[in-house]
ModelCIF file with pLDDT and N, C-alpha, C, O atoms, coordinates in Angstrom:
data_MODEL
#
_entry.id   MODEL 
#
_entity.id                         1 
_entity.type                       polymer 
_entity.pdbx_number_of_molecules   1 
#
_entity_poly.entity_id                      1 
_entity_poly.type                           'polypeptide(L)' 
_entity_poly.nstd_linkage                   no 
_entity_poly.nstd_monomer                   no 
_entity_poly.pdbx_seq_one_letter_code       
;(UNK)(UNK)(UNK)(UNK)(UNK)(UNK)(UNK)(UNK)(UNK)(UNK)(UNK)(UNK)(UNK)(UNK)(UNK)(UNK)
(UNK)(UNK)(UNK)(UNK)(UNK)(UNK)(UNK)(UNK)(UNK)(UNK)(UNK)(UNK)(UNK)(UNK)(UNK)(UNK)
(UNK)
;
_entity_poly.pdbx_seq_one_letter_code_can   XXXXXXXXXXXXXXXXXXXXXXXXXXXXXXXXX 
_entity_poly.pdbx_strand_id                 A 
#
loop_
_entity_poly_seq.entity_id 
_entity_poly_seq.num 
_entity_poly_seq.mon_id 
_entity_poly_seq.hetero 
1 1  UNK n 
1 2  UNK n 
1 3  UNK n 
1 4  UNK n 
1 5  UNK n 
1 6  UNK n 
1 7  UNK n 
1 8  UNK n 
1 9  UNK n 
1 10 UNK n 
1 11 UNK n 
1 12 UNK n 
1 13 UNK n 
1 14 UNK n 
1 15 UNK n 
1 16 UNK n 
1 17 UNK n 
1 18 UNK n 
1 19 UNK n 
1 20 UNK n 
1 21 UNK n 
1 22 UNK n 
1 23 UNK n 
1 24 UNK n 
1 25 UNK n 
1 26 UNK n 
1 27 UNK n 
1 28 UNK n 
1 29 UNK n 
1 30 UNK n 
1 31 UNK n 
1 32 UNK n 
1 33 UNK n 
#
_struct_asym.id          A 
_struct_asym.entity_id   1 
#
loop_
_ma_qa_metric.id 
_ma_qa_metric.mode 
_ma_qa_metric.name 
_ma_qa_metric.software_group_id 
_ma_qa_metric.type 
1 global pLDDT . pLDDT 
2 local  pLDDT . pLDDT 
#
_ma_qa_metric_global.metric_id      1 
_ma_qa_metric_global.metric_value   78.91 
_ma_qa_metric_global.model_id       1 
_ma_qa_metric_global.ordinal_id     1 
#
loop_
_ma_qa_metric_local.label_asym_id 
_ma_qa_metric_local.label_comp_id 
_ma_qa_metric_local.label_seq_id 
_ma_qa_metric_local.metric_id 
_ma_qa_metric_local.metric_value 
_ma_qa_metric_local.model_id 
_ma_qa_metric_local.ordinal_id 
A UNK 1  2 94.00 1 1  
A UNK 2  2 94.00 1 2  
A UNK 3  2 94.00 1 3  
A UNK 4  2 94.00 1 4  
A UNK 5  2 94.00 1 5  
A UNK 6  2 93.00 1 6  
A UNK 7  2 92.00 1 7  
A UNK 8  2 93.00 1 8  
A UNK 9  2 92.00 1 9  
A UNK 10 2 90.00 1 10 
A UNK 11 2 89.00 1 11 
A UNK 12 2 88.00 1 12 
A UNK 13 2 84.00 1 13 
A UNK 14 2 82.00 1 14 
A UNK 15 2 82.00 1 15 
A UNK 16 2 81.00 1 16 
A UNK 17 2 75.00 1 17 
A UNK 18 2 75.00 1 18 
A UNK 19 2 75.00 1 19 
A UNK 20 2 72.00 1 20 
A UNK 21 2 68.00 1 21 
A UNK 22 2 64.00 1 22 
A UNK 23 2 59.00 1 23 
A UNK 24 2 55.00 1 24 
A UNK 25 2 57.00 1 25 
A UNK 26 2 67.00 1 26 
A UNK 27 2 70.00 1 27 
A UNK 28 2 69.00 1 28 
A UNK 29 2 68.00 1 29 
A UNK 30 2 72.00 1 30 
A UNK 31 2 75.00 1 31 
A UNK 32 2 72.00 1 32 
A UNK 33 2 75.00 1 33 
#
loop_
_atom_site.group_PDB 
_atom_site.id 
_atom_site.type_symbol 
_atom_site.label_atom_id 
_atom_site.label_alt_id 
_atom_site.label_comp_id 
_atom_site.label_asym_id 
_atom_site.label_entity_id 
_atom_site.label_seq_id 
_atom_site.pdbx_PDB_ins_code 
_atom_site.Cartn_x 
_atom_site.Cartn_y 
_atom_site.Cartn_z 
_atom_site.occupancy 
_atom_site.B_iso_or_equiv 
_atom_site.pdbx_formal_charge 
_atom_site.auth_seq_id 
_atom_site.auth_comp_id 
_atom_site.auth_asym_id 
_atom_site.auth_atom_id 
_atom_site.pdbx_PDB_model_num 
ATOM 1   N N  . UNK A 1 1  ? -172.680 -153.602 -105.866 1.00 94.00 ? 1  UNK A N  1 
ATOM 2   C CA . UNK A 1 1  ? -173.860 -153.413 -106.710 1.00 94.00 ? 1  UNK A CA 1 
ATOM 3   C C  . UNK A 1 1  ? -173.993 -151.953 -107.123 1.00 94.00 ? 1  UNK A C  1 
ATOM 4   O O  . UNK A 1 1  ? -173.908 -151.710 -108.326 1.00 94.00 ? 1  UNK A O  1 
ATOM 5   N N  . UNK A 1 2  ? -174.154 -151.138 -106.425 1.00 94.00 ? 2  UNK A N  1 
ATOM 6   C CA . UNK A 1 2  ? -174.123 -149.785 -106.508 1.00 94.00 ? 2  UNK A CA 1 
ATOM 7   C C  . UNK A 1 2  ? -172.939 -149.326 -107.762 1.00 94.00 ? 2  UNK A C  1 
ATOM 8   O O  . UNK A 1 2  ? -173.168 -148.673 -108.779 1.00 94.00 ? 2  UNK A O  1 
ATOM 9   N N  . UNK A 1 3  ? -171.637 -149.905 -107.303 1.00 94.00 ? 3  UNK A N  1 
ATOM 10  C CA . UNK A 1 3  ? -170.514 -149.706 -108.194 1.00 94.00 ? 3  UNK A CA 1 
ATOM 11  C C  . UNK A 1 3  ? -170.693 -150.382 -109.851 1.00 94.00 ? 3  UNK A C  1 
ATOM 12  O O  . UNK A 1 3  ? -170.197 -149.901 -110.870 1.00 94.00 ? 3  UNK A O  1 
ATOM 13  N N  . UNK A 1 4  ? -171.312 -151.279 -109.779 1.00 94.00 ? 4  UNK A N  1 
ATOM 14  C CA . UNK A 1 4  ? -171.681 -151.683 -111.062 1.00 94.00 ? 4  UNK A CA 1 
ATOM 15  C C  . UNK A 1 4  ? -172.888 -151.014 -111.907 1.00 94.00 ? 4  UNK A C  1 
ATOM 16  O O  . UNK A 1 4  ? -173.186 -151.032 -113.102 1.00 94.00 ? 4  UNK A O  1 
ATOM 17  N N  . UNK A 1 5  ? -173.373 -150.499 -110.916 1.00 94.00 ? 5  UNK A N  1 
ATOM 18  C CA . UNK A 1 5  ? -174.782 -149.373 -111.339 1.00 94.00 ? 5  UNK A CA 1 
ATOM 19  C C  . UNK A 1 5  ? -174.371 -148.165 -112.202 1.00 94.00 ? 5  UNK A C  1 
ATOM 20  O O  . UNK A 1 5  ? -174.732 -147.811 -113.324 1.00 94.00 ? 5  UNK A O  1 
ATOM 21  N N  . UNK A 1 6  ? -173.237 -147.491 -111.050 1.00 93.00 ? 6  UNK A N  1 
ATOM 22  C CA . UNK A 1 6  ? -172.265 -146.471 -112.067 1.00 93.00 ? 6  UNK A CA 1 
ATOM 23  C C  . UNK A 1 6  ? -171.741 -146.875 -113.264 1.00 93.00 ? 6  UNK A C  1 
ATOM 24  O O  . UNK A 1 6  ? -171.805 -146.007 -114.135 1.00 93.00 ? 6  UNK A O  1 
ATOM 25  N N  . UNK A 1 7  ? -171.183 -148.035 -113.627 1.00 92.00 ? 7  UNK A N  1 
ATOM 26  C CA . UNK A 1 7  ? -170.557 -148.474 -114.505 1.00 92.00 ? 7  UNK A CA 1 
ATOM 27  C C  . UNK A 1 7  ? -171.903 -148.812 -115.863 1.00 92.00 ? 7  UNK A C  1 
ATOM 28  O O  . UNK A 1 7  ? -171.570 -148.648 -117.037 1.00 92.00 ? 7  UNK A O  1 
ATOM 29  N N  . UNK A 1 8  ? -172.977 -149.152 -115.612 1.00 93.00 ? 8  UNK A N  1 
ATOM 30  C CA . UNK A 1 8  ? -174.062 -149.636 -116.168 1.00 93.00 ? 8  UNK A CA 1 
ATOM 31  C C  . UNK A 1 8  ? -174.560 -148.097 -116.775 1.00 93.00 ? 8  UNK A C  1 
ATOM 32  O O  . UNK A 1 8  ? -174.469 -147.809 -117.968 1.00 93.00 ? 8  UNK A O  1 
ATOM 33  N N  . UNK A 1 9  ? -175.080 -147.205 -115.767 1.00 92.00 ? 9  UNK A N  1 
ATOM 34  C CA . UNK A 1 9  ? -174.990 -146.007 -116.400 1.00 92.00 ? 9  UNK A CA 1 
ATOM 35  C C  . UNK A 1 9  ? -174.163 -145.050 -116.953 1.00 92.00 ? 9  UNK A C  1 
ATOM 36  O O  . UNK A 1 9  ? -174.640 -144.079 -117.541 1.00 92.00 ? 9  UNK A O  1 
ATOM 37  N N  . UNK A 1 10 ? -172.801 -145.243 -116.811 1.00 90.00 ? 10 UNK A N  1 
ATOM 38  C CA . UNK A 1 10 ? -172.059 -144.927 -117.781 1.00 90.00 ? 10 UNK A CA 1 
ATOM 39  C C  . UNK A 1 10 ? -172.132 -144.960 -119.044 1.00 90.00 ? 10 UNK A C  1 
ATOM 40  O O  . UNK A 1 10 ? -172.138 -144.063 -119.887 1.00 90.00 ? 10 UNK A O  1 
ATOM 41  N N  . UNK A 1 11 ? -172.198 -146.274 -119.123 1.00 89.00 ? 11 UNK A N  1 
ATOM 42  C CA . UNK A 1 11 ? -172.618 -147.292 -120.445 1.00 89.00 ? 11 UNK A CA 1 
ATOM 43  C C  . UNK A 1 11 ? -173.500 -146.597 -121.032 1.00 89.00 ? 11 UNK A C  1 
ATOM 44  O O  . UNK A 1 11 ? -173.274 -145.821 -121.960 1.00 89.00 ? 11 UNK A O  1 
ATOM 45  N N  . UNK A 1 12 ? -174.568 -146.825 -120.536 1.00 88.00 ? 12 UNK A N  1 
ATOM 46  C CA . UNK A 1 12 ? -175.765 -146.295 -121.376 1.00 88.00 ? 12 UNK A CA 1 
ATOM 47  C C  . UNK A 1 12 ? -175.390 -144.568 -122.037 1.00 88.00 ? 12 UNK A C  1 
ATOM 48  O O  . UNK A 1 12 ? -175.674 -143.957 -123.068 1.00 88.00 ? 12 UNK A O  1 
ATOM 49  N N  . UNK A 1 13 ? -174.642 -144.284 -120.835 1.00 84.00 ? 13 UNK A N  1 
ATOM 50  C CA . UNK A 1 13 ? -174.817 -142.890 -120.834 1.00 84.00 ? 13 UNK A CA 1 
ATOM 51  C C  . UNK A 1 13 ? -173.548 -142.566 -122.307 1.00 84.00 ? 13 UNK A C  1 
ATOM 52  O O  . UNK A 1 13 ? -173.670 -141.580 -123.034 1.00 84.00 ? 13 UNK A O  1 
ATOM 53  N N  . UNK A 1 14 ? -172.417 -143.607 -122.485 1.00 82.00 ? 14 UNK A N  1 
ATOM 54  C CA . UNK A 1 14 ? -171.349 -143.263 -123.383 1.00 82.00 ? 14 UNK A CA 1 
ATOM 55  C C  . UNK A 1 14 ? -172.214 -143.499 -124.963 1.00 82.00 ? 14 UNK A C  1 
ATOM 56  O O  . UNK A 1 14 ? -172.008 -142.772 -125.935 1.00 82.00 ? 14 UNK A O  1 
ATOM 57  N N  . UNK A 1 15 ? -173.206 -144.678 -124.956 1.00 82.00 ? 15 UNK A N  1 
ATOM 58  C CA . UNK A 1 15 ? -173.945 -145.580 -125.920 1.00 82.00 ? 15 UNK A CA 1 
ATOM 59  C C  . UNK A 1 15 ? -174.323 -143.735 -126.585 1.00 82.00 ? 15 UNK A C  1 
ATOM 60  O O  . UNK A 1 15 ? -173.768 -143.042 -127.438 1.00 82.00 ? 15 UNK A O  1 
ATOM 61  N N  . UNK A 1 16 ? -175.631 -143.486 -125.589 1.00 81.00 ? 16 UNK A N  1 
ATOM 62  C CA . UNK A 1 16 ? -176.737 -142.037 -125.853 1.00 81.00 ? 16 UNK A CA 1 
ATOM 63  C C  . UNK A 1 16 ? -175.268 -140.679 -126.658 1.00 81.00 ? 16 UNK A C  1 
ATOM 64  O O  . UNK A 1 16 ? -175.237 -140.114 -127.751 1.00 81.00 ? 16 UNK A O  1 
ATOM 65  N N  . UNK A 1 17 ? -174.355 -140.642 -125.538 1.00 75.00 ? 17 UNK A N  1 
ATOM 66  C CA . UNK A 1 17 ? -173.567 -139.727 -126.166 1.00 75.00 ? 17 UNK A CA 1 
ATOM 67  C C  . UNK A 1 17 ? -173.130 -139.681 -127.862 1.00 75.00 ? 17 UNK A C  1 
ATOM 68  O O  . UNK A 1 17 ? -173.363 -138.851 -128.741 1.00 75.00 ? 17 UNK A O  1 
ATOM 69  N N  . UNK A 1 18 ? -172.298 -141.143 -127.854 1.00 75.00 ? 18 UNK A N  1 
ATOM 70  C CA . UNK A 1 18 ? -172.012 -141.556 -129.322 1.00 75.00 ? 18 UNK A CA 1 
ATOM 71  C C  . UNK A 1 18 ? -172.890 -141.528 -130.017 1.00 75.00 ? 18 UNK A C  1 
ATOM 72  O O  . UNK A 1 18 ? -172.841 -140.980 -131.118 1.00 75.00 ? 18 UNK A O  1 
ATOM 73  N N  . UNK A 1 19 ? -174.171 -142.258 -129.434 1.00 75.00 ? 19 UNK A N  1 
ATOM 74  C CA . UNK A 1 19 ? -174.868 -141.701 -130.982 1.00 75.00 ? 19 UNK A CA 1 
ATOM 75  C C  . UNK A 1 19 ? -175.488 -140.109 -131.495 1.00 75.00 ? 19 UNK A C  1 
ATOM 76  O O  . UNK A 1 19 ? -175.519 -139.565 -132.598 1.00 75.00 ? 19 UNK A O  1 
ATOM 77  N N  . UNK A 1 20 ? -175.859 -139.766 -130.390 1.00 72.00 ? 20 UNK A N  1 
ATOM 78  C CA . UNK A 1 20 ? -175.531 -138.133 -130.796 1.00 72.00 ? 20 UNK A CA 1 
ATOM 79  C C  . UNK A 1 20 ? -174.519 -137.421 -131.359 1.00 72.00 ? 20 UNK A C  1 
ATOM 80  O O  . UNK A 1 20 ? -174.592 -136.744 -132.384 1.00 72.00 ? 20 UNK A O  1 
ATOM 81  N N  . UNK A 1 21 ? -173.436 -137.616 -130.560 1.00 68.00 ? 21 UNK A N  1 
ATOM 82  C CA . UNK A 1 21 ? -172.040 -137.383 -132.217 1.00 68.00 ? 21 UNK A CA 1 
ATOM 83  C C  . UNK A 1 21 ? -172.012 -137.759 -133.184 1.00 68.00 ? 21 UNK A C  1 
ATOM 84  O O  . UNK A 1 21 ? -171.464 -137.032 -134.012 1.00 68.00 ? 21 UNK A O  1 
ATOM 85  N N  . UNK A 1 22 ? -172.588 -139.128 -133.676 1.00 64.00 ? 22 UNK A N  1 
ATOM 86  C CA . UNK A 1 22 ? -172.366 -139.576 -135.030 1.00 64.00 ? 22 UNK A CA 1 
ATOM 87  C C  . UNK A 1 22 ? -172.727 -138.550 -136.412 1.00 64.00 ? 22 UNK A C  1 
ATOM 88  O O  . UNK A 1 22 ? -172.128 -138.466 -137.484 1.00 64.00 ? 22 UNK A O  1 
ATOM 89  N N  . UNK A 1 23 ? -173.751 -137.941 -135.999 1.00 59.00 ? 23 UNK A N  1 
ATOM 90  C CA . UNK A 1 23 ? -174.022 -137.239 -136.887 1.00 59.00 ? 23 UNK A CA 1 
ATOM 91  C C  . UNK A 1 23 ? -172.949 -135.915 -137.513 1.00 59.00 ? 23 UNK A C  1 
ATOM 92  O O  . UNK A 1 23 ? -172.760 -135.317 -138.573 1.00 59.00 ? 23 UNK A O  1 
ATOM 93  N N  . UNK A 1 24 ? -172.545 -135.923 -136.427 1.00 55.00 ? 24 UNK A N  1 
ATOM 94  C CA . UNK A 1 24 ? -171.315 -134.368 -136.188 1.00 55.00 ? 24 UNK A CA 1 
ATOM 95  C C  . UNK A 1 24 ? -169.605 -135.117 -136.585 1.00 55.00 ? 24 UNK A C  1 
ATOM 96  O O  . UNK A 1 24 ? -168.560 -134.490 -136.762 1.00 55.00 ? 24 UNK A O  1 
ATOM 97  N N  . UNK A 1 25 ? -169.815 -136.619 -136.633 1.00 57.00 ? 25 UNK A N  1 
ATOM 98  C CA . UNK A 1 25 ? -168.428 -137.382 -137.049 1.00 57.00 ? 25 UNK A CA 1 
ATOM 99  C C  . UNK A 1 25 ? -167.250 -136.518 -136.526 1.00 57.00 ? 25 UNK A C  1 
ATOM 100 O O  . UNK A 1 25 ? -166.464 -135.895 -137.240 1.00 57.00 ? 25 UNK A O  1 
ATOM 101 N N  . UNK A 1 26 ? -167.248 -136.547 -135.846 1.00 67.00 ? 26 UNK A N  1 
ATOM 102 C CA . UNK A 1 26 ? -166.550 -135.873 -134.309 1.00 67.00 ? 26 UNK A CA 1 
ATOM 103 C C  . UNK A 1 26 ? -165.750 -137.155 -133.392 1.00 67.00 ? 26 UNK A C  1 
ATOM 104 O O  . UNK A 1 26 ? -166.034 -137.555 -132.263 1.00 67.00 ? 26 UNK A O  1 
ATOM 105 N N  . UNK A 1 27 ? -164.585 -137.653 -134.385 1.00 70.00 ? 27 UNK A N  1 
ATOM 106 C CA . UNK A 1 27 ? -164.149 -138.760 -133.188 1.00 70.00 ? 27 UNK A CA 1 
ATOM 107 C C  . UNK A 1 27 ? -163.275 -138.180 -132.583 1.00 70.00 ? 27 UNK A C  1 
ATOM 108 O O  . UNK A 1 27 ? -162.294 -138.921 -132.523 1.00 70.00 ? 27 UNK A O  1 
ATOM 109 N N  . UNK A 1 28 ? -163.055 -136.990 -131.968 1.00 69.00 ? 28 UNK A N  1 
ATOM 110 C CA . UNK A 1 28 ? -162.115 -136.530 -130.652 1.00 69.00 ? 28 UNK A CA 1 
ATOM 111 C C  . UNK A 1 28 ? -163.760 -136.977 -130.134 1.00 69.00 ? 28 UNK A C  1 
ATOM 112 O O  . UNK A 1 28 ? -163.880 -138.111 -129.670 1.00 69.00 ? 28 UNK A O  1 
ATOM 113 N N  . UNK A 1 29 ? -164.789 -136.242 -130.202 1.00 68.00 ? 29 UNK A N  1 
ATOM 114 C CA . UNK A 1 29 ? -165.841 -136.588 -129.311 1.00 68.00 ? 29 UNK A CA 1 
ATOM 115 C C  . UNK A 1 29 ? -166.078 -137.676 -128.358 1.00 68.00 ? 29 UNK A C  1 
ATOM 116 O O  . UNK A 1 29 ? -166.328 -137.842 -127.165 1.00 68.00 ? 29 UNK A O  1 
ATOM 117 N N  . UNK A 1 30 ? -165.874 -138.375 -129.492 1.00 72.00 ? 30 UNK A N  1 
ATOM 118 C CA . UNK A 1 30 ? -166.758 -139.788 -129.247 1.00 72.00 ? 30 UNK A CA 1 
ATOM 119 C C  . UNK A 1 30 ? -165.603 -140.616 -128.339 1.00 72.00 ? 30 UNK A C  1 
ATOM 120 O O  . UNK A 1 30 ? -165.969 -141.408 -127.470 1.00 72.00 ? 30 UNK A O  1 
ATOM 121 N N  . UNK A 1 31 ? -164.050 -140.341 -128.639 1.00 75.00 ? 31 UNK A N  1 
ATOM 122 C CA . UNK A 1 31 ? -162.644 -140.718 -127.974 1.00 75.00 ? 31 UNK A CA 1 
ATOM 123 C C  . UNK A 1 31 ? -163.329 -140.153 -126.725 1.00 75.00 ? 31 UNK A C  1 
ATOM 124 O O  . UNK A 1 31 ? -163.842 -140.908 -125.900 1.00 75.00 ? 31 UNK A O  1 
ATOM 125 N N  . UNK A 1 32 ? -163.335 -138.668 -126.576 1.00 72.00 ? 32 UNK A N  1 
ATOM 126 C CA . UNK A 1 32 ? -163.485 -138.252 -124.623 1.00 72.00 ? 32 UNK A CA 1 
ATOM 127 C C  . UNK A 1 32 ? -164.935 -139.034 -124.225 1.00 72.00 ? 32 UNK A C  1 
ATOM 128 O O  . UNK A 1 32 ? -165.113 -139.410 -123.066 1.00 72.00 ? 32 UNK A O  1 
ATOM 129 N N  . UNK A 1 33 ? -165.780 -139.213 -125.092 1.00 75.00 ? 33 UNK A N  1 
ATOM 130 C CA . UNK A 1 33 ? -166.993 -140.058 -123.887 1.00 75.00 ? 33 UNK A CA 1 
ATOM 131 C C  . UNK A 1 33 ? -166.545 -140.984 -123.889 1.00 75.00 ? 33 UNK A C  1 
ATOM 132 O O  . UNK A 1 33 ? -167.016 -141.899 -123.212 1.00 75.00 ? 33 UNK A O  1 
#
């Protein structure tokens, strides 16, 4: 459970990243999150 927690907030956390790059259209960016 815990391990799927990391994985869950990852998620969210790659989702929040990408869309903050979009604006900057930066796909090395958006490739490393």
């Amino acid at each position: 459970i815990w391990a799927v927690a990391a994985a869950m907030a990852a998620a969210v956390m790659a989702l929040v990243l990408v869309g903050l790059s979009l604006g900057d259209a930066a796909a090395a960016a958006i490739a490393a999150e």
